[in-house]
PDB file of N, CA and C in Angstrom:
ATOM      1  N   UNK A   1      -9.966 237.488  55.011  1.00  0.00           N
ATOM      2  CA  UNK A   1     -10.051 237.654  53.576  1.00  0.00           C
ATOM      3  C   UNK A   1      -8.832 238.413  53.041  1.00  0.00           C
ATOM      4  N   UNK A   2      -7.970 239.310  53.608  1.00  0.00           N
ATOM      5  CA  UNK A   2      -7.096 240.021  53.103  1.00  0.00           C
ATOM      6  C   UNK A   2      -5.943 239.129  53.018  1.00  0.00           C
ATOM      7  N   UNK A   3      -6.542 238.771  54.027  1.00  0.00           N
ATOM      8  CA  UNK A   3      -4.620 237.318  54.212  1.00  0.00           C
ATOM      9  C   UNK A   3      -4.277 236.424  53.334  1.00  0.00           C
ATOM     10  N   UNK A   4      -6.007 236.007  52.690  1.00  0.00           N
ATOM     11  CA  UNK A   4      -5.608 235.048  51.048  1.00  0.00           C
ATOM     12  C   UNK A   4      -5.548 236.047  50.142  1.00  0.00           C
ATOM     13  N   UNK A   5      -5.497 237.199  50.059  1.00  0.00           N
ATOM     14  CA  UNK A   5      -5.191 238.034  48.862  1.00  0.00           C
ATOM     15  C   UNK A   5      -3.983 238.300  48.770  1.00  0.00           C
ATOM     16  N   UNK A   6      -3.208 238.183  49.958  1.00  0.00           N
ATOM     17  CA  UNK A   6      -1.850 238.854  50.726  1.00  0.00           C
ATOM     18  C   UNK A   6      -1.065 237.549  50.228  1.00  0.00           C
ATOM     19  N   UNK A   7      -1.874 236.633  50.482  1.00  0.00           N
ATOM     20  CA  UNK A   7      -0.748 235.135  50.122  1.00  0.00           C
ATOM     21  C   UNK A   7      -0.757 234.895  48.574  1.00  0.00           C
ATOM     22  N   UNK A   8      -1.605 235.193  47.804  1.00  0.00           N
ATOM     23  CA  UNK A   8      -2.026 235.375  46.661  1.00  0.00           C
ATOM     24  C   UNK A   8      -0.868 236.332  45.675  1.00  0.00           C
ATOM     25  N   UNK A   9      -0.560 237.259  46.255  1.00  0.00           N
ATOM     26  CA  UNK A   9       0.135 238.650  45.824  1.00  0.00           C
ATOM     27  C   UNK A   9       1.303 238.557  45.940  1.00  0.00           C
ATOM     28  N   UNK A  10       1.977 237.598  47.013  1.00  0.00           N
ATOM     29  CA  UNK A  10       3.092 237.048  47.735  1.00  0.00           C
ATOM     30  C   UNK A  10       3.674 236.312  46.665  1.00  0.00           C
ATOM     31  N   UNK A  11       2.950 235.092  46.881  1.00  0.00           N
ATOM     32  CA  UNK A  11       3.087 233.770  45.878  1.00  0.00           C
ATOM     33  C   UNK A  11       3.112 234.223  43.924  1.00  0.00           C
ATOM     34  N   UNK A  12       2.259 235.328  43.504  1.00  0.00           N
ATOM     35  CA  UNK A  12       2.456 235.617  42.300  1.00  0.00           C
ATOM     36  C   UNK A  12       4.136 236.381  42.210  1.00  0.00           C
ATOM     37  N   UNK A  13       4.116 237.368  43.108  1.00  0.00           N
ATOM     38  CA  UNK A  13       5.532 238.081  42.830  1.00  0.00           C
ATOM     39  C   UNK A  13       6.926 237.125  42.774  1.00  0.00           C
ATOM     40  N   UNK A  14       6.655 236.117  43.896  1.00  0.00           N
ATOM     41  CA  UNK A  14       7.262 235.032  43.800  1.00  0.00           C
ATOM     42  C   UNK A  14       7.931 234.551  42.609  1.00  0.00           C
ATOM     43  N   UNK A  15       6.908 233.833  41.957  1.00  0.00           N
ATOM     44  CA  UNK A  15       6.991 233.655  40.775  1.00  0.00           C
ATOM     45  C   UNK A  15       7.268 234.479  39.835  1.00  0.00           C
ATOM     46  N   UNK A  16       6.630 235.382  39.852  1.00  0.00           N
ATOM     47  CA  UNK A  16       7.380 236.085  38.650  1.00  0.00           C
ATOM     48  C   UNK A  16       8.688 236.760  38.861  1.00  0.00           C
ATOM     49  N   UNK A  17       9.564 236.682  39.746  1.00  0.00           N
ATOM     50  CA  UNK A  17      10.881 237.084  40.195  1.00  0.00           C
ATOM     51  C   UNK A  17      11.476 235.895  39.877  1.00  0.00           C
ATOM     52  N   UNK A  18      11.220 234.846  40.444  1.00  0.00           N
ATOM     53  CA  UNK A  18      11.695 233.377  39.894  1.00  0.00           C
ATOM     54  C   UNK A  18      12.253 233.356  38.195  1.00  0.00           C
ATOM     55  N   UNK A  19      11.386 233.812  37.929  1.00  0.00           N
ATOM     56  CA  UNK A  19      11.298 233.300  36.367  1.00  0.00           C
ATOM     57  C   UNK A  19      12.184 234.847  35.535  1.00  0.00           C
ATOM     58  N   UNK A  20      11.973 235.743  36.531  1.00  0.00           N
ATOM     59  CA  UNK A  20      13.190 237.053  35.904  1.00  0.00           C
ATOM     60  C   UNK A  20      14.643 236.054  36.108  1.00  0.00           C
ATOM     61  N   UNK A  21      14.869 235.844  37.385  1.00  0.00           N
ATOM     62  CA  UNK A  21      15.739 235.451  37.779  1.00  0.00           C
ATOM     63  C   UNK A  21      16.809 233.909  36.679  1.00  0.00           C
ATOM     64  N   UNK A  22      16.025 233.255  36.304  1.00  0.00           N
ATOM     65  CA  UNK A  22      16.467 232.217  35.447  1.00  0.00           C
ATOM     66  C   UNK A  22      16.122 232.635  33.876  1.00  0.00           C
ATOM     67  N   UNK A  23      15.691 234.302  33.498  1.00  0.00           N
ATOM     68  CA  UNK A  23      15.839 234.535  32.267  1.00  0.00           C
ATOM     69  C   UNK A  23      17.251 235.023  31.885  1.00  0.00           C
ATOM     70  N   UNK A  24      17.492 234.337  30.308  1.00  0.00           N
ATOM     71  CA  UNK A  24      19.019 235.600  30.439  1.00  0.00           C
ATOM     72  C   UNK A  24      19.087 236.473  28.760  1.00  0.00           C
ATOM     73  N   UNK A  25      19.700 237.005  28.388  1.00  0.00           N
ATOM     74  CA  UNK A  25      19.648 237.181  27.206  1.00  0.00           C
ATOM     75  C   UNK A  25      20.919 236.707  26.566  1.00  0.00           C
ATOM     76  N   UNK A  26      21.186 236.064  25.513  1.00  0.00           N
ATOM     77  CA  UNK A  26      21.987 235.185  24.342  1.00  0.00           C
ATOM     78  C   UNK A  26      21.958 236.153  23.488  1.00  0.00           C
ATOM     79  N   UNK A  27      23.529 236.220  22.982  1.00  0.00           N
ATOM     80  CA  UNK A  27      23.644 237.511  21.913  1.00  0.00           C
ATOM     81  C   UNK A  27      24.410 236.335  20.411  1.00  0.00           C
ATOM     82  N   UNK A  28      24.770 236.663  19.816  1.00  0.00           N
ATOM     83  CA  UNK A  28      25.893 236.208  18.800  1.00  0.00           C
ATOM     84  C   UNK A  28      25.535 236.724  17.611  1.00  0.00           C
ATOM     85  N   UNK A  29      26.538 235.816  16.318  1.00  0.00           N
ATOM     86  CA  UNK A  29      26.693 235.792  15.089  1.00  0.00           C
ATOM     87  C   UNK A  29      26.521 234.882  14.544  1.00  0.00           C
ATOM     88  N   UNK A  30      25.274 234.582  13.266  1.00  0.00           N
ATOM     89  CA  UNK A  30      25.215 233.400  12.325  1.00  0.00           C
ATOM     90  C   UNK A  30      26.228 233.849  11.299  1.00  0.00           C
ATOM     91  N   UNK A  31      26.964 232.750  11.028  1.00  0.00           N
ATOM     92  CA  UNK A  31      27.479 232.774   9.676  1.00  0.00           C
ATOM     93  C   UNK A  31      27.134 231.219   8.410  1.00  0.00           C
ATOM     94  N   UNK A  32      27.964 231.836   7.533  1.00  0.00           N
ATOM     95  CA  UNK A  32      27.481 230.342   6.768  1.00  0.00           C
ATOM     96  C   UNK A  32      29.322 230.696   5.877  1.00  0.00           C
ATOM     97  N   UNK A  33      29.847 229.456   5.085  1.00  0.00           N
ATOM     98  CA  UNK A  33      31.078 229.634   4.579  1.00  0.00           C
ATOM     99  C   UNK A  33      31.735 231.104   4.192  1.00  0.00           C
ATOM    100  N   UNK A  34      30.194 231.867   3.554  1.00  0.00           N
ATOM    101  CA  UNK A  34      30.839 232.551   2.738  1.00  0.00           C
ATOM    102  C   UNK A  34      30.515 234.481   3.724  1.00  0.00           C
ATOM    103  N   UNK A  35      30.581 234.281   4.769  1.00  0.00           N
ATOM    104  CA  UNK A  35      30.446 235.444   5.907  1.00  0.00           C
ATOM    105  C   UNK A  35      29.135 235.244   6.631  1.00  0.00           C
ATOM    106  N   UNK A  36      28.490 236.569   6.927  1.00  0.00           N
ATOM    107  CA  UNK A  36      27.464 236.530   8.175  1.00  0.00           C
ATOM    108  C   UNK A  36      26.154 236.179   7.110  1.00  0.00           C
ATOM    109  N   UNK A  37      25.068 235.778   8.144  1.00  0.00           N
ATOM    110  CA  UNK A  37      24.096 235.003   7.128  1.00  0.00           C
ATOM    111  C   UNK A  37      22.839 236.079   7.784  1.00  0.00           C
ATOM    112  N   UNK A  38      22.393 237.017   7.058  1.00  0.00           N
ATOM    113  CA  UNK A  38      21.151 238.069   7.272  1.00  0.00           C
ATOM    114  C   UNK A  38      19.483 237.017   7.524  1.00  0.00           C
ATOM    115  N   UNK A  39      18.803 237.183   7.902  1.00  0.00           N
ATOM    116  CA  UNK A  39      17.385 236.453   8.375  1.00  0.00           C
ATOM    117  C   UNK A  39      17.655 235.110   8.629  1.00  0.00           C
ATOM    118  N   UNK A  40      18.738 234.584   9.159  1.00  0.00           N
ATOM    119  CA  UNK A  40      18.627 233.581   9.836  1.00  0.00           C
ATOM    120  C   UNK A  40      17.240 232.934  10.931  1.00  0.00           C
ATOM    121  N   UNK A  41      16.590 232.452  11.226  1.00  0.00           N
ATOM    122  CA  UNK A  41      15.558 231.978  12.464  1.00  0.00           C
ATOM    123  C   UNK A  41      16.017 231.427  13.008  1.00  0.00           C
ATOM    124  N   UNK A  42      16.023 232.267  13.908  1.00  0.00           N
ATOM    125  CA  UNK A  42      16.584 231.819  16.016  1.00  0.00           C
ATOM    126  C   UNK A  42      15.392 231.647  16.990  1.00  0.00           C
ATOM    127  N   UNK A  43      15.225 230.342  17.069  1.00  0.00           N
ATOM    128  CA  UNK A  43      13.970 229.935  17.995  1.00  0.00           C
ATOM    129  C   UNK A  43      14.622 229.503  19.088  1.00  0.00           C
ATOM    130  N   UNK A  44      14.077 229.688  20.048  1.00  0.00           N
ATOM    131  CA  UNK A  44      13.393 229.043  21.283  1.00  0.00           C
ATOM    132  C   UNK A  44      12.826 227.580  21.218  1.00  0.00           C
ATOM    133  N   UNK A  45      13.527 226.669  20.927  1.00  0.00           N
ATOM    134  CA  UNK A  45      12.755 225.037  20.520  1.00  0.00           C
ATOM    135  C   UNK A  45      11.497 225.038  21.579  1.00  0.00           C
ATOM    136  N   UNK A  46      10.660 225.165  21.199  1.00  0.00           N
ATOM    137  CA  UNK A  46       9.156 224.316  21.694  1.00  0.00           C
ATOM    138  C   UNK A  46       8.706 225.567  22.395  1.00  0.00           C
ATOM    139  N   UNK A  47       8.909 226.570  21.991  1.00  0.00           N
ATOM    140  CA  UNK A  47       7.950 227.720  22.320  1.00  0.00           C
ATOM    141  C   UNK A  47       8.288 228.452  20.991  1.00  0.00           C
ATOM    142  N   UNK A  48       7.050 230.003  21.253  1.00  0.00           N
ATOM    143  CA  UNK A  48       7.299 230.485  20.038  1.00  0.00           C
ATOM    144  C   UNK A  48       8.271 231.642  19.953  1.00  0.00           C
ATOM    145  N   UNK A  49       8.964 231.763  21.246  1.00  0.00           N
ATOM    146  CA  UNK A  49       9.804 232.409  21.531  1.00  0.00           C
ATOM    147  C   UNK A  49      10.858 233.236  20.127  1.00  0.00           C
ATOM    148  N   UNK A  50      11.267 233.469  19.367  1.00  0.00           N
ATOM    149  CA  UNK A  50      12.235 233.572  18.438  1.00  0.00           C
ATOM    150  C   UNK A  50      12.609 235.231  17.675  1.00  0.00           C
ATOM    151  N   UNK A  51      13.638 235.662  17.257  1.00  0.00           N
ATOM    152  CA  UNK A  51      13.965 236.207  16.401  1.00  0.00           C
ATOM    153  C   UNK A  51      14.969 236.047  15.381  1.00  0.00           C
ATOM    154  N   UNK A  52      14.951 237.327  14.287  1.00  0.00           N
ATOM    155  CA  UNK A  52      15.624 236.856  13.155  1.00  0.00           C
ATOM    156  C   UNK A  52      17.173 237.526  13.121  1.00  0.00           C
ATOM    157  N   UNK A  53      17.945 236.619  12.245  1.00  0.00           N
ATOM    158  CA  UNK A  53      19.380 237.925  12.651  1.00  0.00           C
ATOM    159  C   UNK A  53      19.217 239.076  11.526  1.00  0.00           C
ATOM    160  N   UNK A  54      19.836 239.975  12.220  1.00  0.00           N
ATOM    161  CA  UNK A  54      20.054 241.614  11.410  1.00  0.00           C
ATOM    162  C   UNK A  54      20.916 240.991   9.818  1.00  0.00           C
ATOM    163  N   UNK A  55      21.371 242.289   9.522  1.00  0.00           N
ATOM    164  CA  UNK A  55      22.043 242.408   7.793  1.00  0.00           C
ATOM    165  C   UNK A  55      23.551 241.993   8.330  1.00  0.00           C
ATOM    166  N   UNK A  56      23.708 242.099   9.266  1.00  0.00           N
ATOM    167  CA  UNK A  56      25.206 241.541   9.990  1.00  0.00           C
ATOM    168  C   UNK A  56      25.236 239.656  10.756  1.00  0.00           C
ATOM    169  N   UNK A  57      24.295 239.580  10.429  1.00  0.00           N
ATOM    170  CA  UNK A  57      24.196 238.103  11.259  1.00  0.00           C
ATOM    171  C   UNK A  57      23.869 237.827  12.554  1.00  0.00           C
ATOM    172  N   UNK A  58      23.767 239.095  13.176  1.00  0.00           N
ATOM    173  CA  UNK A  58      23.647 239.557  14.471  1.00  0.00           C
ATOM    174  C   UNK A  58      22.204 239.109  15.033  1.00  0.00           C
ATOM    175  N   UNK A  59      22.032 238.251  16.294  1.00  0.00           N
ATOM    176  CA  UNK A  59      20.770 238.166  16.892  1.00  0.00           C
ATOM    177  C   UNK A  59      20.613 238.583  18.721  1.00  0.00           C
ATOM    178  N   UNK A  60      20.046 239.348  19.160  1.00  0.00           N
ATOM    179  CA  UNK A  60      20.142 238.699  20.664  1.00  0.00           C
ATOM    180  C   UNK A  60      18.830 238.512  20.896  1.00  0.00           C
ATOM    181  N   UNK A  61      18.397 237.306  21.848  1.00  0.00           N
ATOM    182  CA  UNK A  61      17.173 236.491  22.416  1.00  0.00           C
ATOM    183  C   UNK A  61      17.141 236.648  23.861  1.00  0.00           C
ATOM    184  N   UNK A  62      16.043 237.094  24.403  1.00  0.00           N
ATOM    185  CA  UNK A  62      16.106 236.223  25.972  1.00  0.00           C
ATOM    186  C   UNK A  62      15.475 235.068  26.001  1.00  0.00           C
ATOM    187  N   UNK A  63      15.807 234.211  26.796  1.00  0.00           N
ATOM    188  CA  UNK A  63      15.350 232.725  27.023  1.00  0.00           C
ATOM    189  C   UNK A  63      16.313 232.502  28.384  1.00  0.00           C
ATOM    190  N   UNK A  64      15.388 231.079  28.808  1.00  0.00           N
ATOM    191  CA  UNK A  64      15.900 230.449  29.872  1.00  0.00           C
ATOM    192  C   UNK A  64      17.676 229.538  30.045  1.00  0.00           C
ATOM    193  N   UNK A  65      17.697 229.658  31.053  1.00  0.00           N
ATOM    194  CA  UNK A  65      19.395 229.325  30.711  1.00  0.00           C
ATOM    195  C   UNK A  65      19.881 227.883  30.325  1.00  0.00           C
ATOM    196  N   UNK A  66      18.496 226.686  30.936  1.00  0.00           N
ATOM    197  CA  UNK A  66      18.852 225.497  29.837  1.00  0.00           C
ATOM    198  C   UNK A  66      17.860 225.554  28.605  1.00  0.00           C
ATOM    199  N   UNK A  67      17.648 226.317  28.118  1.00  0.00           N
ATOM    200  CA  UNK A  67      17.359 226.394  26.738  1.00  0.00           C
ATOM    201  C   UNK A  67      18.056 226.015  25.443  1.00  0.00           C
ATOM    202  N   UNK A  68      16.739 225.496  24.467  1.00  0.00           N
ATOM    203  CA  UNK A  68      17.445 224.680  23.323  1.00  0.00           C
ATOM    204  C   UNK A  68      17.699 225.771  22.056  1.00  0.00           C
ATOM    205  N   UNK A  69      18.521 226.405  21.797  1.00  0.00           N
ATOM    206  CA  UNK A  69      18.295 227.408  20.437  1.00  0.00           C
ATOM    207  C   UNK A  69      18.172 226.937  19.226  1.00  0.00           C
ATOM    208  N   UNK A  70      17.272 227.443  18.243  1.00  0.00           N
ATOM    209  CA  UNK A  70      17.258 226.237  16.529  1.00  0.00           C
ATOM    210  C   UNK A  70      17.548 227.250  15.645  1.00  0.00           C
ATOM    211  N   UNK A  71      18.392 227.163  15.015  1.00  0.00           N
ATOM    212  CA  UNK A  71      19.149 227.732  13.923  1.00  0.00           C
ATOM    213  C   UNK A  71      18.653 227.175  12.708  1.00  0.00           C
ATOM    214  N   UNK A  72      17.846 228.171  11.793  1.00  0.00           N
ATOM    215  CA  UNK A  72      17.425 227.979  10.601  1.00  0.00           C
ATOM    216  C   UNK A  72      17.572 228.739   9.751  1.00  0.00           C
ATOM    217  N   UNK A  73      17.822 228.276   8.227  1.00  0.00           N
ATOM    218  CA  UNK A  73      17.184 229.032   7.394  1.00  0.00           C
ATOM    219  C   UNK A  73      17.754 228.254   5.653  1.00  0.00           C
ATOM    220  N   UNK A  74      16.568 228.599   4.853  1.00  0.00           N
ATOM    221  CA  UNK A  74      17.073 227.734   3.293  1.00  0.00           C
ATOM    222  C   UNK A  74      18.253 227.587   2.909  1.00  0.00           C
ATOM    223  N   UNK A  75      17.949 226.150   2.559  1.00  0.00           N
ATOM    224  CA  UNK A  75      19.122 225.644   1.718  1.00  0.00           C
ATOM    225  C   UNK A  75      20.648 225.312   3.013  1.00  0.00           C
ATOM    226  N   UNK A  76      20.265 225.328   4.324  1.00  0.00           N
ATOM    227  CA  UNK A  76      21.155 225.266   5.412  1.00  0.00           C
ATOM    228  C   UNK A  76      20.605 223.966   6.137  1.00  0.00           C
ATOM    229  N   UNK A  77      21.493 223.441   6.846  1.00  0.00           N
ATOM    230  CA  UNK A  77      21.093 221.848   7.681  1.00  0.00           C
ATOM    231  C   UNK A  77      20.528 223.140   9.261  1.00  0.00           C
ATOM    232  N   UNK A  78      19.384 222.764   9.773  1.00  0.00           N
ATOM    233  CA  UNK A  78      19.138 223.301  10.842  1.00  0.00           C
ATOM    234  C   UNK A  78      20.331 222.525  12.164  1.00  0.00           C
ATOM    235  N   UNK A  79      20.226 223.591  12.705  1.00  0.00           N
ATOM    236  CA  UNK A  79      21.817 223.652  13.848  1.00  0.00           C
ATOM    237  C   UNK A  79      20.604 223.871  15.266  1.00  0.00           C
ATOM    238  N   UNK A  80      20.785 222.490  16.298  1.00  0.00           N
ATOM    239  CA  UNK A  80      20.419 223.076  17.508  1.00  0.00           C
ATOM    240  C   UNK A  80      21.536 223.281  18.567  1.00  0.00           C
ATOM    241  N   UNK A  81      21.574 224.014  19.367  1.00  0.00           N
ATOM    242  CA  UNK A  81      22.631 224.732  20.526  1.00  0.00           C
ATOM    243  C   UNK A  81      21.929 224.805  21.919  1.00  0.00           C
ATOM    244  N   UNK A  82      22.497 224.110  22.960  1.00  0.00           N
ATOM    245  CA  UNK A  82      22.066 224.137  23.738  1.00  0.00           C
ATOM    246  C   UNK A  82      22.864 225.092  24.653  1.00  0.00           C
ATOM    247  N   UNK A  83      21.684 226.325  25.559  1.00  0.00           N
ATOM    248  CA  UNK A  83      22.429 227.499  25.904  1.00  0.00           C
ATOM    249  C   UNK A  83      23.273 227.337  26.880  1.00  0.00           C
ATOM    250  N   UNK A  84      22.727 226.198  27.803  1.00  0.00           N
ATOM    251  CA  UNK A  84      23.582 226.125  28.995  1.00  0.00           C
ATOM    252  C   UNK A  84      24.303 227.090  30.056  1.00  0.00           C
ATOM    253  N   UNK A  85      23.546 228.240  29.980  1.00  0.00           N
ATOM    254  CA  UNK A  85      23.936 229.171  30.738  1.00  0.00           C
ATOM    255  C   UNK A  85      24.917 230.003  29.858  1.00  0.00           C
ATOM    256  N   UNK A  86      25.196 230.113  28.661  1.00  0.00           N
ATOM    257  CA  UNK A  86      25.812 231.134  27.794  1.00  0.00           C
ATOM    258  C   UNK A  86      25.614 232.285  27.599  1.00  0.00           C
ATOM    259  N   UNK A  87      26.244 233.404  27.604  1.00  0.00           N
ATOM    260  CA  UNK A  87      25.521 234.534  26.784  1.00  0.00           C
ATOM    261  C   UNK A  87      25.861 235.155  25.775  1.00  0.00           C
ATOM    262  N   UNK A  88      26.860 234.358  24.953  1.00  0.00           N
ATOM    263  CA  UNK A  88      27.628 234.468  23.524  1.00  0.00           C
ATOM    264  C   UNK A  88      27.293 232.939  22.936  1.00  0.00           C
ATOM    265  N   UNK A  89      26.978 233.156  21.648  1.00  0.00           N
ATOM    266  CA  UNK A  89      26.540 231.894  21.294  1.00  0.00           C
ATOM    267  C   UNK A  89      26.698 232.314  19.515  1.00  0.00           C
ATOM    268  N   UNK A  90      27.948 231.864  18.730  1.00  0.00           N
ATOM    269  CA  UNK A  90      28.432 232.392  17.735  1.00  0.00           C
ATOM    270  C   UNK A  90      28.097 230.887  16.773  1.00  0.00           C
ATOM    271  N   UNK A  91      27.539 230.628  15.966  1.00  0.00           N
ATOM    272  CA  UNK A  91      26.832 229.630  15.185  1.00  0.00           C
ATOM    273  C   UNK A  91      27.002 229.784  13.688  1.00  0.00           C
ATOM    274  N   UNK A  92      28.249 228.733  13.046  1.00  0.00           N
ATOM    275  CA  UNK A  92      28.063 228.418  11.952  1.00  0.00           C
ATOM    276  C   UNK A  92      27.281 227.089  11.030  1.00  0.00           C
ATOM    277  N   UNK A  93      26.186 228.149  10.044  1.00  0.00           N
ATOM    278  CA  UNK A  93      25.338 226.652   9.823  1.00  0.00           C
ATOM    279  C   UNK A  93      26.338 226.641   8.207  1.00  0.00           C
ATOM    280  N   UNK A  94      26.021 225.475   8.149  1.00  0.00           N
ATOM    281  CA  UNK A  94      26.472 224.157   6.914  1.00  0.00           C
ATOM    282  C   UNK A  94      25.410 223.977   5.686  1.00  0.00           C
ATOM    283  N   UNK A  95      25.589 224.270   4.764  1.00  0.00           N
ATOM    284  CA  UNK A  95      24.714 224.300   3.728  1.00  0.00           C
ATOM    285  C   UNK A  95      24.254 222.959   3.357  1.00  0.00           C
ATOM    286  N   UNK A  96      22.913 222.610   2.854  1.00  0.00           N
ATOM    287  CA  UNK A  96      22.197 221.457   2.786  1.00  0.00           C
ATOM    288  C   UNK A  96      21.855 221.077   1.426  1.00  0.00           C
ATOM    289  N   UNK A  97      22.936 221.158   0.833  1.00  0.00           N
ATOM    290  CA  UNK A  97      22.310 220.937  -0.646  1.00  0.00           C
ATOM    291  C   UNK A  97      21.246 219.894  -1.042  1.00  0.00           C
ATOM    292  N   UNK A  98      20.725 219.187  -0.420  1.00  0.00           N
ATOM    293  CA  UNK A  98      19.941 218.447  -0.305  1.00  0.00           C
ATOM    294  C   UNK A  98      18.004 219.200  -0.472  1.00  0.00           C
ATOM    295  N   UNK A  99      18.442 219.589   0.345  1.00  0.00           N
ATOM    296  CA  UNK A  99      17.383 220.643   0.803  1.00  0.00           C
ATOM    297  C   UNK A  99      17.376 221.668  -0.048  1.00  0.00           C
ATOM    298  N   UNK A 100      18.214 222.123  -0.443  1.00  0.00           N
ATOM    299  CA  UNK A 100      18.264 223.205  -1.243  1.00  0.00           C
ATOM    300  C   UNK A 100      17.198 222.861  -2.949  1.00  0.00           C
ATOM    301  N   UNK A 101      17.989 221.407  -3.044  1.00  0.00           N
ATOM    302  CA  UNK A 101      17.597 220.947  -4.587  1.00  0.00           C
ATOM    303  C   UNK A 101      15.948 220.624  -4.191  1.00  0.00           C
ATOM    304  N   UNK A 102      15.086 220.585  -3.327  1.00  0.00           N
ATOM    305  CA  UNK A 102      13.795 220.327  -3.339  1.00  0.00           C
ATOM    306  C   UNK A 102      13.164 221.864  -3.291  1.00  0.00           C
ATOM    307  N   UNK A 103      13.987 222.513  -3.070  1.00  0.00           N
ATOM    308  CA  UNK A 103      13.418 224.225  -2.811  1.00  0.00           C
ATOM    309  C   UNK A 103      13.422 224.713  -4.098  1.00  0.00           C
ATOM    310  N   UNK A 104      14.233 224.291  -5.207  1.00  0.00           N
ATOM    311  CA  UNK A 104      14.825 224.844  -6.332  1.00  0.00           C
ATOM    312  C   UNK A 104      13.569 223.769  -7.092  1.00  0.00           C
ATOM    313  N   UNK A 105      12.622 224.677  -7.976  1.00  0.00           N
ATOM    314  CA  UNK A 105      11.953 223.972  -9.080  1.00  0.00           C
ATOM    315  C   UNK A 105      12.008 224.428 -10.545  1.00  0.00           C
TER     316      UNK A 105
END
């Protein structure tokens, strides 16, 4: 009985070293034309993984190293980045006037 608890305890640490091991943390800067862009949304595509950038544009995330990053926020075309093992990841989004004029009533 101790030996499946032992393989049990084994196999969890395992894993969870695994998964330290292929985490990394992604730092950068959103901007948009006119300088750094404050509450940008920096997700994690398909988890809920995410944070927002600071008053400087500034974000850092941990996520996995092929991870998809989604760059959002109004009146901007959403920007995805794939991390590819990066840990600078400096992102200018493009304004969507499109989008913008359905936000605007």
């Amino acid at each position: 009985m101790n030996f499946n608890l032992l393989k049990k305890l084994l196999f969890l640490s395992i894993m969870l070293t695994t998964s330290i091991i292929f985490a990394q943390t992604v730092t950068g800067t959103v901007t948009g034309d006119d300088g750094p862009l404050p509450g940008v949304n920096v997700i994690e595509k398909g988890t809920t993984n995410g944070v927002i950038t600071d008053f400087d544009g500034k974000y850092s995330i941990d996520v996995g190293a092929d991870a998809v990053l989604e760059f959002s926020f109004i009146g901007y075309a959403t920007q995805e980045v794939v991390v590819n093992g990066r840990s600078v990841i400096d992102v200018k989004l493009v304004e969507d006037t499109q989008a913008l004029d359905e936000v605007v009533v």
